[in-house]
PDB file of N, CA and C in Angstrom:
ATOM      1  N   UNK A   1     -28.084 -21.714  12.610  1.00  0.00           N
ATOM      2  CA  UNK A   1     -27.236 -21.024  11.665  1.00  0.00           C
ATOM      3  C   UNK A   1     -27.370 -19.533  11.905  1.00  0.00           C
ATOM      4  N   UNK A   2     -26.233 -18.845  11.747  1.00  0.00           N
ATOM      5  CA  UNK A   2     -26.259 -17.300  11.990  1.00  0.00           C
ATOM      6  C   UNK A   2     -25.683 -16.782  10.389  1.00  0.00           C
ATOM      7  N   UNK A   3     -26.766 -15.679  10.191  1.00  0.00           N
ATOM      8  CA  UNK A   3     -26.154 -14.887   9.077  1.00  0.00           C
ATOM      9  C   UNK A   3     -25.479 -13.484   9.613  1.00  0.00           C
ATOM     10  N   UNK A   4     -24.014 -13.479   9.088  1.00  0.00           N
ATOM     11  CA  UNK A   4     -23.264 -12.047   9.884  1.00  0.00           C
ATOM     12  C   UNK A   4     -24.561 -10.787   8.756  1.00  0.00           C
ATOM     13  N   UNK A   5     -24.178  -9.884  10.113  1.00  0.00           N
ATOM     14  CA  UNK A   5     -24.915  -8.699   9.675  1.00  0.00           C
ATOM     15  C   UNK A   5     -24.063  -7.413   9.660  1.00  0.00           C
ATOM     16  N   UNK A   6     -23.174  -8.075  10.990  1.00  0.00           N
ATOM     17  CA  UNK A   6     -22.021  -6.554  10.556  1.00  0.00           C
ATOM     18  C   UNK A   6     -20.862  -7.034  11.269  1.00  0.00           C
ATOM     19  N   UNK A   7     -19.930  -6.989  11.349  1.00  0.00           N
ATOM     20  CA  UNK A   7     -18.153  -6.721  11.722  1.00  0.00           C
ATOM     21  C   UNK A   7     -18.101  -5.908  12.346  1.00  0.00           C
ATOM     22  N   UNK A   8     -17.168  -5.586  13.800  1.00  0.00           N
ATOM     23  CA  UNK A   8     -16.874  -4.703  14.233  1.00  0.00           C
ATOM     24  C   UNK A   8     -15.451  -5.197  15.125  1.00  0.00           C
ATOM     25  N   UNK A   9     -14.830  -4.446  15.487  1.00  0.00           N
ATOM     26  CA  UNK A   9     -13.430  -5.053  16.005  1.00  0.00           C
ATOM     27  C   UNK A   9     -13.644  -4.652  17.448  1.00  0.00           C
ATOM     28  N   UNK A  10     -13.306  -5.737  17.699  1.00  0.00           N
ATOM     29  CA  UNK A  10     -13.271  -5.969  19.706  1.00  0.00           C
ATOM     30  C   UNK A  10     -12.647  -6.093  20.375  1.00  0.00           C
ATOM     31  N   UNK A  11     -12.420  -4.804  21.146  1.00  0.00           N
ATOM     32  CA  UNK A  11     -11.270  -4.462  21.646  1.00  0.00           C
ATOM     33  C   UNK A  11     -10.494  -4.804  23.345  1.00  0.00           C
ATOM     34  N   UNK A  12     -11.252  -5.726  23.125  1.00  0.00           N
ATOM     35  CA  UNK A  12     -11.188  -6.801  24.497  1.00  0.00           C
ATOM     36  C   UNK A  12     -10.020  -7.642  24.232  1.00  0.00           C
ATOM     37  N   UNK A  13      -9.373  -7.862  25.478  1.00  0.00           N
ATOM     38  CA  UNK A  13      -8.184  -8.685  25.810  1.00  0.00           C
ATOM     39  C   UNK A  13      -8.263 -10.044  24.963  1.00  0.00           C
ATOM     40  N   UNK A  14      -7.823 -10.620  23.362  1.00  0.00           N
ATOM     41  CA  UNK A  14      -7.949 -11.936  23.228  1.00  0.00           C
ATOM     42  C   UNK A  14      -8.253 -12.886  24.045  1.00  0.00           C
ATOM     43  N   UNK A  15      -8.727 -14.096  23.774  1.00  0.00           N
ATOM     44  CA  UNK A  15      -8.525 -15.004  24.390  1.00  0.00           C
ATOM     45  C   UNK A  15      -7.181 -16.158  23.917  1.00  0.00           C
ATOM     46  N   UNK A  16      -7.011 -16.972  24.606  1.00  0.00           N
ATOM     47  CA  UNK A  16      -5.959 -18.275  24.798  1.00  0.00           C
ATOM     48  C   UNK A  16      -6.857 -18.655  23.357  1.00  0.00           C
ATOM     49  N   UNK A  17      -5.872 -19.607  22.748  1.00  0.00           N
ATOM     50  CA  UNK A  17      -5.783 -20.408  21.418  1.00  0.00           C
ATOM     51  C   UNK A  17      -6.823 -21.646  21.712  1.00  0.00           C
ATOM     52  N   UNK A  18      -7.646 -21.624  20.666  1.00  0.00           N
ATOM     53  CA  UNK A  18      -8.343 -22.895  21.365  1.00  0.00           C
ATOM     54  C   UNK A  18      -8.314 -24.293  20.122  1.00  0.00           C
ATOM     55  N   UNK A  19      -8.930 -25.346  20.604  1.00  0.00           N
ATOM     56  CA  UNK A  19      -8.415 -26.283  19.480  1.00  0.00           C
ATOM     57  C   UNK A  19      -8.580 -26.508  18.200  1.00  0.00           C
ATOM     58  N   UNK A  20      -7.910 -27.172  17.439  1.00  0.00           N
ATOM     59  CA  UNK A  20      -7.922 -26.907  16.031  1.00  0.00           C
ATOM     60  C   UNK A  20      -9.253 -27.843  15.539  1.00  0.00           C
ATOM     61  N   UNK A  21      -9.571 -27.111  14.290  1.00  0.00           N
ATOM     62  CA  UNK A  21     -10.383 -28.184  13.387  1.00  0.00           C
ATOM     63  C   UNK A  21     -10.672 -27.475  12.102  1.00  0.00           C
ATOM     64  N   UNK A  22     -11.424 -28.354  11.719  1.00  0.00           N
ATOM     65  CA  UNK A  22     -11.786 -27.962  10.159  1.00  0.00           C
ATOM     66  C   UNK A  22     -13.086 -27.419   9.685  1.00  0.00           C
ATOM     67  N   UNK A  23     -12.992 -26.464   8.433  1.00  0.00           N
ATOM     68  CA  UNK A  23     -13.975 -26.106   8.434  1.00  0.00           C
ATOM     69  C   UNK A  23     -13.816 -26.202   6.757  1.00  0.00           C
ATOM     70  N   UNK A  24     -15.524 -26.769   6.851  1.00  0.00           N
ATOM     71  CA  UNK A  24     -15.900 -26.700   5.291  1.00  0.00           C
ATOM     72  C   UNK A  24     -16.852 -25.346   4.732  1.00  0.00           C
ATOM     73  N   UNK A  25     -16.482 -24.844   3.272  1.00  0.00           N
ATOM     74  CA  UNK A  25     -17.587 -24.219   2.911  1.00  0.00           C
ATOM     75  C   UNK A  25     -18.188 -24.353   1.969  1.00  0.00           C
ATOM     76  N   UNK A  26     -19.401 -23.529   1.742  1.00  0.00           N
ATOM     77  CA  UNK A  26     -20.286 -23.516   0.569  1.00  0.00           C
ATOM     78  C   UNK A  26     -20.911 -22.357  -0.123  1.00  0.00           C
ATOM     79  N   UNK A  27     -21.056 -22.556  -1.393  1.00  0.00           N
ATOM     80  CA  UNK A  27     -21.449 -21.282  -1.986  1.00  0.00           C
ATOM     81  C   UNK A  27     -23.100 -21.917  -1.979  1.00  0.00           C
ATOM     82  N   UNK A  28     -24.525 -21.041  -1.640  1.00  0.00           N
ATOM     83  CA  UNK A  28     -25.545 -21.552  -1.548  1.00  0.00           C
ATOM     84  C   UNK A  28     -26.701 -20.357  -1.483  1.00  0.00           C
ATOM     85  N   UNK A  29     -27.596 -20.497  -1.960  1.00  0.00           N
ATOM     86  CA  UNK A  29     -28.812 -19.583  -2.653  1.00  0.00           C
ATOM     87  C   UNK A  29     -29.448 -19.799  -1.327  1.00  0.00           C
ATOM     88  N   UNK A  30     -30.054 -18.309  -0.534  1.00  0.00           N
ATOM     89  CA  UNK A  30     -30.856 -18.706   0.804  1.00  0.00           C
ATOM     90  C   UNK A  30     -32.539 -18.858  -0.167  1.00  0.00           C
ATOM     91  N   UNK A  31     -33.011 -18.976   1.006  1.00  0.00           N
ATOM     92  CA  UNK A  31     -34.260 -19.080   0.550  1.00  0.00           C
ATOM     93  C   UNK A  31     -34.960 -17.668   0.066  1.00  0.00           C
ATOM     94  N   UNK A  32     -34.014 -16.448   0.925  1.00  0.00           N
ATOM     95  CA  UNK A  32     -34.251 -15.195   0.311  1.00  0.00           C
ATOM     96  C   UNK A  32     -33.846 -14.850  -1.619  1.00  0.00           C
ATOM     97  N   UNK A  33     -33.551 -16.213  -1.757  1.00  0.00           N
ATOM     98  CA  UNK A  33     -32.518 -15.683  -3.138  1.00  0.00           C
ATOM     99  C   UNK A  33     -31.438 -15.251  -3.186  1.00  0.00           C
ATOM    100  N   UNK A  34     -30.903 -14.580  -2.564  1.00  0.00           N
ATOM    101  CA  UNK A  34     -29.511 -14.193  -2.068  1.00  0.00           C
ATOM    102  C   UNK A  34     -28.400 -14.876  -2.166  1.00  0.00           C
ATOM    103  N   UNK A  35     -27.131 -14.826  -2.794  1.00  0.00           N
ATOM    104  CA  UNK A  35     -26.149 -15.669  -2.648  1.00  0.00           C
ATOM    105  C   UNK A  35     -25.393 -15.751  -1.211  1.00  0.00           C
ATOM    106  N   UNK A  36     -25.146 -16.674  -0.605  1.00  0.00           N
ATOM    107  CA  UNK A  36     -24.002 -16.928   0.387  1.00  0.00           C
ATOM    108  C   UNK A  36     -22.970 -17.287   0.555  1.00  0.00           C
ATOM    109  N   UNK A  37     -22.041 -17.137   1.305  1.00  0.00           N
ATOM    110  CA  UNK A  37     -20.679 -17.990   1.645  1.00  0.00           C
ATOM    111  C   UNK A  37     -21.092 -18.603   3.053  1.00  0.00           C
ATOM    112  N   UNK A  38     -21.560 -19.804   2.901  1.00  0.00           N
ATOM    113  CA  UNK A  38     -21.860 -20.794   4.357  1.00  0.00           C
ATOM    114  C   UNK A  38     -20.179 -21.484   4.889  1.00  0.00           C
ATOM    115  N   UNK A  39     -19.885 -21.008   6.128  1.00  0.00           N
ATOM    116  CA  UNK A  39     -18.888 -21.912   6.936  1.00  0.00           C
ATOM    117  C   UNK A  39     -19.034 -22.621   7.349  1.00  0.00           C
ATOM    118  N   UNK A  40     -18.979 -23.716   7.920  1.00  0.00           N
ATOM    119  CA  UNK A  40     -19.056 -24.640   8.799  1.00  0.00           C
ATOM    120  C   UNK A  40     -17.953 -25.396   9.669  1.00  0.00           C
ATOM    121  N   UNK A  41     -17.735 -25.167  10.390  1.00  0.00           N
ATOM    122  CA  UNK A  41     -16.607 -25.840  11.380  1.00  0.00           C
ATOM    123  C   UNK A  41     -16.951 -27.081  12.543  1.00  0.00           C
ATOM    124  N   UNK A  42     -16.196 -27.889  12.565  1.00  0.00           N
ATOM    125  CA  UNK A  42     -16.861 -29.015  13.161  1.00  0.00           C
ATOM    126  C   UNK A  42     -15.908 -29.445  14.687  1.00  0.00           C
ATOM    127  N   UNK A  43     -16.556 -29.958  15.312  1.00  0.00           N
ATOM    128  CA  UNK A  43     -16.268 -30.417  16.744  1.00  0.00           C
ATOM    129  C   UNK A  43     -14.405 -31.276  16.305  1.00  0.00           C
ATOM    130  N   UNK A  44     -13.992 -30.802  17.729  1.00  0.00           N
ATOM    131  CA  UNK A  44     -12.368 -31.525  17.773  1.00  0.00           C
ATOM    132  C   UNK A  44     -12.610 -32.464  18.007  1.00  0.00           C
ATOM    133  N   UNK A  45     -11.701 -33.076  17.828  1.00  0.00           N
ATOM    134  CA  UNK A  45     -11.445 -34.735  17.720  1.00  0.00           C
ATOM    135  C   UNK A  45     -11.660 -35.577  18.758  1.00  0.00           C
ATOM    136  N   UNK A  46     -12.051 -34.539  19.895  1.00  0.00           N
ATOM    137  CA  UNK A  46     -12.060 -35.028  21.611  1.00  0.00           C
ATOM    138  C   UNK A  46     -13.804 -34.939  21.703  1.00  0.00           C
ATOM    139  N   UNK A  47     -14.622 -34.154  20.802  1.00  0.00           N
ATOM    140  CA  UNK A  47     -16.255 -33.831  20.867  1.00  0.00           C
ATOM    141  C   UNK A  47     -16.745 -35.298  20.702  1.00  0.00           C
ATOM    142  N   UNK A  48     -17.960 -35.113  21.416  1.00  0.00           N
ATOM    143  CA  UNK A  48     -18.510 -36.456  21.558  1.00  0.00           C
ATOM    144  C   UNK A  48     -19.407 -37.013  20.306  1.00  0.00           C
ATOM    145  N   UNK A  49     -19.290 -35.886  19.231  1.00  0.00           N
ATOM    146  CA  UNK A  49     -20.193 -36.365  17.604  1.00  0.00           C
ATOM    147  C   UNK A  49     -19.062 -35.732  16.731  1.00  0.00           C
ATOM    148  N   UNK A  50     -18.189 -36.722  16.837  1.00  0.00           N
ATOM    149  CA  UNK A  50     -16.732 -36.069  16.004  1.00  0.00           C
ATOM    150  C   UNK A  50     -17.438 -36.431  14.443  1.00  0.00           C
ATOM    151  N   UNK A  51     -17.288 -35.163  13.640  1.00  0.00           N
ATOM    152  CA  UNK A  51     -17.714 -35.035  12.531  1.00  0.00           C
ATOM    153  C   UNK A  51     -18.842 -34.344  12.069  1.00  0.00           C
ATOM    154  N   UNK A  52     -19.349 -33.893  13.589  1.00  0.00           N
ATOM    155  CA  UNK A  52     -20.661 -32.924  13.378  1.00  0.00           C
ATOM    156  C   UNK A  52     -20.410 -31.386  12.633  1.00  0.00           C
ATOM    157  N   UNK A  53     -21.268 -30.696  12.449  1.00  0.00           N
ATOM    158  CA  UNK A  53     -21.018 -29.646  12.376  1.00  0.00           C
ATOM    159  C   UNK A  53     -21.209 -28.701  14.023  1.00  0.00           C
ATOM    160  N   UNK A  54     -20.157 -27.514  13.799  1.00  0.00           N
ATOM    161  CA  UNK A  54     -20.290 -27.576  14.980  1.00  0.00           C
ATOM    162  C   UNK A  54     -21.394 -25.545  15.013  1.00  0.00           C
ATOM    163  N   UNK A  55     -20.287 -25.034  14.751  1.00  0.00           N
ATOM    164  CA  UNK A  55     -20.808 -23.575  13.906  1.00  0.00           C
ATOM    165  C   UNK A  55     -21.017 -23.093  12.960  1.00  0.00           C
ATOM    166  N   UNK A  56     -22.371 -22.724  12.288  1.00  0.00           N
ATOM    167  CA  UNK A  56     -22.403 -22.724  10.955  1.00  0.00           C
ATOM    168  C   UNK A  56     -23.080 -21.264  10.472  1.00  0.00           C
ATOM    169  N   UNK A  57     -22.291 -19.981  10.060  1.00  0.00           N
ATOM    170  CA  UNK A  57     -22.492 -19.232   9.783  1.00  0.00           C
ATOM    171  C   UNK A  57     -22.629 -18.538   8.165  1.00  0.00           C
ATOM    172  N   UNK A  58     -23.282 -17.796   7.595  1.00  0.00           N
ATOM    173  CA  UNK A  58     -23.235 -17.079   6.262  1.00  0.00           C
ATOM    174  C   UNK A  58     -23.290 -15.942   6.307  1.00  0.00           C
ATOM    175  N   UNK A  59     -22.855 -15.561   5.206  1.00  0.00           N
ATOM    176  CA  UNK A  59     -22.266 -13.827   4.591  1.00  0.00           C
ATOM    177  C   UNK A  59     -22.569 -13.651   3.552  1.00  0.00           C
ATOM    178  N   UNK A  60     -23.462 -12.076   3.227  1.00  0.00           N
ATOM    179  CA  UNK A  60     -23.925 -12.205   2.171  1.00  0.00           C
ATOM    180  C   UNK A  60     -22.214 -11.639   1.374  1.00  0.00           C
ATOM    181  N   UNK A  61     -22.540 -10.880   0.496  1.00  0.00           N
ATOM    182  CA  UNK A  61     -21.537 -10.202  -0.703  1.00  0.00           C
ATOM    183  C   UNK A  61     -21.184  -9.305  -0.016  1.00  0.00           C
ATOM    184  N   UNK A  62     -21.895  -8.373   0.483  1.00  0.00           N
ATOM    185  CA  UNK A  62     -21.650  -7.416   1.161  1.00  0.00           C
ATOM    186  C   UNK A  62     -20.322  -7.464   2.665  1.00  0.00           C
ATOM    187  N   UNK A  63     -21.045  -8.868   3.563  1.00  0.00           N
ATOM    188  CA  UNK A  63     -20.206  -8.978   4.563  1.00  0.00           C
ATOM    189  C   UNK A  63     -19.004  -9.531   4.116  1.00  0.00           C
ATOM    190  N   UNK A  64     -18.823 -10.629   3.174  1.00  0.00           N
ATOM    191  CA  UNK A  64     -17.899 -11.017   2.426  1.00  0.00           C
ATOM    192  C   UNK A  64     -17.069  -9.885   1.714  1.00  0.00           C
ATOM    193  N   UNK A  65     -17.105  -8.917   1.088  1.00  0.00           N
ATOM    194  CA  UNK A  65     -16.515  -8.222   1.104  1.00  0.00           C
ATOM    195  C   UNK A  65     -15.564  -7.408   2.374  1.00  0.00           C
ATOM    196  N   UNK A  66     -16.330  -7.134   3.288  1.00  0.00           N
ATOM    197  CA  UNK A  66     -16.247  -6.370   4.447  1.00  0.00           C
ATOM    198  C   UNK A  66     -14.528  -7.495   4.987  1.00  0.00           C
ATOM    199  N   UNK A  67     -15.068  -8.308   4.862  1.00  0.00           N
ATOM    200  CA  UNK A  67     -14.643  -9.705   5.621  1.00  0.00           C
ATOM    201  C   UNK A  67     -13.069  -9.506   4.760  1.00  0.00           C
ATOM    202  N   UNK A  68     -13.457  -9.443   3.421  1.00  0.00           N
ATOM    203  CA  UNK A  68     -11.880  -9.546   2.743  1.00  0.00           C
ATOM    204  C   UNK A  68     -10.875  -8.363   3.454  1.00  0.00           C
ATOM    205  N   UNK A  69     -11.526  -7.042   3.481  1.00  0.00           N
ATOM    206  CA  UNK A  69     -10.991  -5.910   3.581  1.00  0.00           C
ATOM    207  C   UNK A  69     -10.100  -6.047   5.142  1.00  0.00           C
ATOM    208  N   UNK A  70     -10.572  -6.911   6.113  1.00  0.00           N
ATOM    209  CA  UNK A  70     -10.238  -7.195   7.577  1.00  0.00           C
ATOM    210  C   UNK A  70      -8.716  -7.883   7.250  1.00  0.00           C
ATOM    211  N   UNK A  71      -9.443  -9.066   6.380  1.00  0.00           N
ATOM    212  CA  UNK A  71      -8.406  -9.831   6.347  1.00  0.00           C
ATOM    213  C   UNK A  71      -7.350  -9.332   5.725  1.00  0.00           C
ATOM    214  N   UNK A  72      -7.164  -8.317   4.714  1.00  0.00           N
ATOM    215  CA  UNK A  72      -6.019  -8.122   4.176  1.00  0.00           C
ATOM    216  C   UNK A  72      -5.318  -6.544   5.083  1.00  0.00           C
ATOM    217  N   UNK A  73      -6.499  -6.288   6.170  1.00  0.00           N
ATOM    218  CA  UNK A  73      -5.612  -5.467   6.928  1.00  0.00           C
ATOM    219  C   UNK A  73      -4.773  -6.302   8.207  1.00  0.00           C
ATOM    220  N   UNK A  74      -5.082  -7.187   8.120  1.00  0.00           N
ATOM    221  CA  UNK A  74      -4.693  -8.489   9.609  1.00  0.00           C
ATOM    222  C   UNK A  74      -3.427  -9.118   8.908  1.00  0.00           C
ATOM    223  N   UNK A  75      -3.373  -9.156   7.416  1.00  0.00           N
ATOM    224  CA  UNK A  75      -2.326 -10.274   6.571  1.00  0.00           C
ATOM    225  C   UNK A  75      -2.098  -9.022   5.759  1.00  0.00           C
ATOM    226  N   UNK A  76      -1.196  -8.050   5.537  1.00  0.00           N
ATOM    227  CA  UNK A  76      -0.892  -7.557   4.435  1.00  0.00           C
ATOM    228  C   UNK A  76      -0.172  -7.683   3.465  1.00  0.00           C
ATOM    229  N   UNK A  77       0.474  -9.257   3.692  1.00  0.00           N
ATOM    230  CA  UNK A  77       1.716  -9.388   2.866  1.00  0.00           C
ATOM    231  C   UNK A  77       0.347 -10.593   1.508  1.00  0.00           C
ATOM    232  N   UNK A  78      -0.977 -10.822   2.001  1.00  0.00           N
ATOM    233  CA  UNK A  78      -1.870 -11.712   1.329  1.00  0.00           C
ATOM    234  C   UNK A  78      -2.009 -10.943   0.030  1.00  0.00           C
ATOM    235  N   UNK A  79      -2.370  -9.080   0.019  1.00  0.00           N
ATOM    236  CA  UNK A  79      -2.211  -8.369  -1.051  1.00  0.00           C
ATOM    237  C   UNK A  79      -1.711  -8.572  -2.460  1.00  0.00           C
ATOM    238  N   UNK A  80      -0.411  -9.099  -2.238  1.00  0.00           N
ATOM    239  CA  UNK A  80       0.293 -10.036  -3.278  1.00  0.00           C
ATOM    240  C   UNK A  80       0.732 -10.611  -3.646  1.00  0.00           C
ATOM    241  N   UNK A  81       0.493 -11.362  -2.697  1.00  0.00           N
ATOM    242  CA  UNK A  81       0.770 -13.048  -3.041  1.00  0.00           C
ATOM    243  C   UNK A  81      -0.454 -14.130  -3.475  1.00  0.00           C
ATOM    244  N   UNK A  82       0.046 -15.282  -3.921  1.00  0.00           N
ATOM    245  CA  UNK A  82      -1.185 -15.952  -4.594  1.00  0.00           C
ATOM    246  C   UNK A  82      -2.017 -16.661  -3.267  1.00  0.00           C
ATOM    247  N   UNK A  83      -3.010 -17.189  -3.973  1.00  0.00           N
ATOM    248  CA  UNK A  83      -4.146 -17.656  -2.466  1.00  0.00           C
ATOM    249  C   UNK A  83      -4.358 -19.333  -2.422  1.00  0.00           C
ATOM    250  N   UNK A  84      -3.328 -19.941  -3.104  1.00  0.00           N
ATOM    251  CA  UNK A  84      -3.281 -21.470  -3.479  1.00  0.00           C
ATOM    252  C   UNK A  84      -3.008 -22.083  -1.651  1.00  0.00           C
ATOM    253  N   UNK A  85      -2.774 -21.670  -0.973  1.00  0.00           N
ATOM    254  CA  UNK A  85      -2.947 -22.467   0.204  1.00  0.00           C
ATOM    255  C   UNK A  85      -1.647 -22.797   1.050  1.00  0.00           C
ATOM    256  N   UNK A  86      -0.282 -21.846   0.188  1.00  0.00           N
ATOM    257  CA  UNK A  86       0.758 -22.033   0.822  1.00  0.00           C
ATOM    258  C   UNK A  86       1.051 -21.020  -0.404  1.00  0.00           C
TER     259      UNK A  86
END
């Protein structure tokens, strides 16, 4: 598991689209006490432990914040519109 520590934008050539999957999260107390936002994203449908987890990262408040501020410069039309999932 990786906890983000900082954001920075990388200004390297994207890469190609890679395959889809899902990712679950969780709100969860580290052992520091600290609140988190845990991701987890799991292997495509072609991985040989389909259903594993595959990358599993956390953010405290701080990066979570950081994290919103990206996203609503990447999506600006998210600003005001609702966040129901469509």
């Amino acid at each position: 598991m990786a906890v983000i520590t900082r954001f920075f934008r990388d200004k390297r050539s994207a890469r190609r689209a890679s395959k889809t999957t899902e990712c679950a999260y969780q709100v969860v107390v580290g052992d520091d006490g600290d609140t988190y936002l845990q991701l987890v994203t799991f292997g495509s449908d072609e991985r040989q432990d389909v259903g594993t987890g595959s990358q599993n990262i956390r953010m405290n408040e701080k990066m979570a914040r950081q994290l919103t501020e990206i996203i609503a410069e990447a999506f600006p039309a998210i600003r005001s519109s609702d966040v129901d999932g469509d």
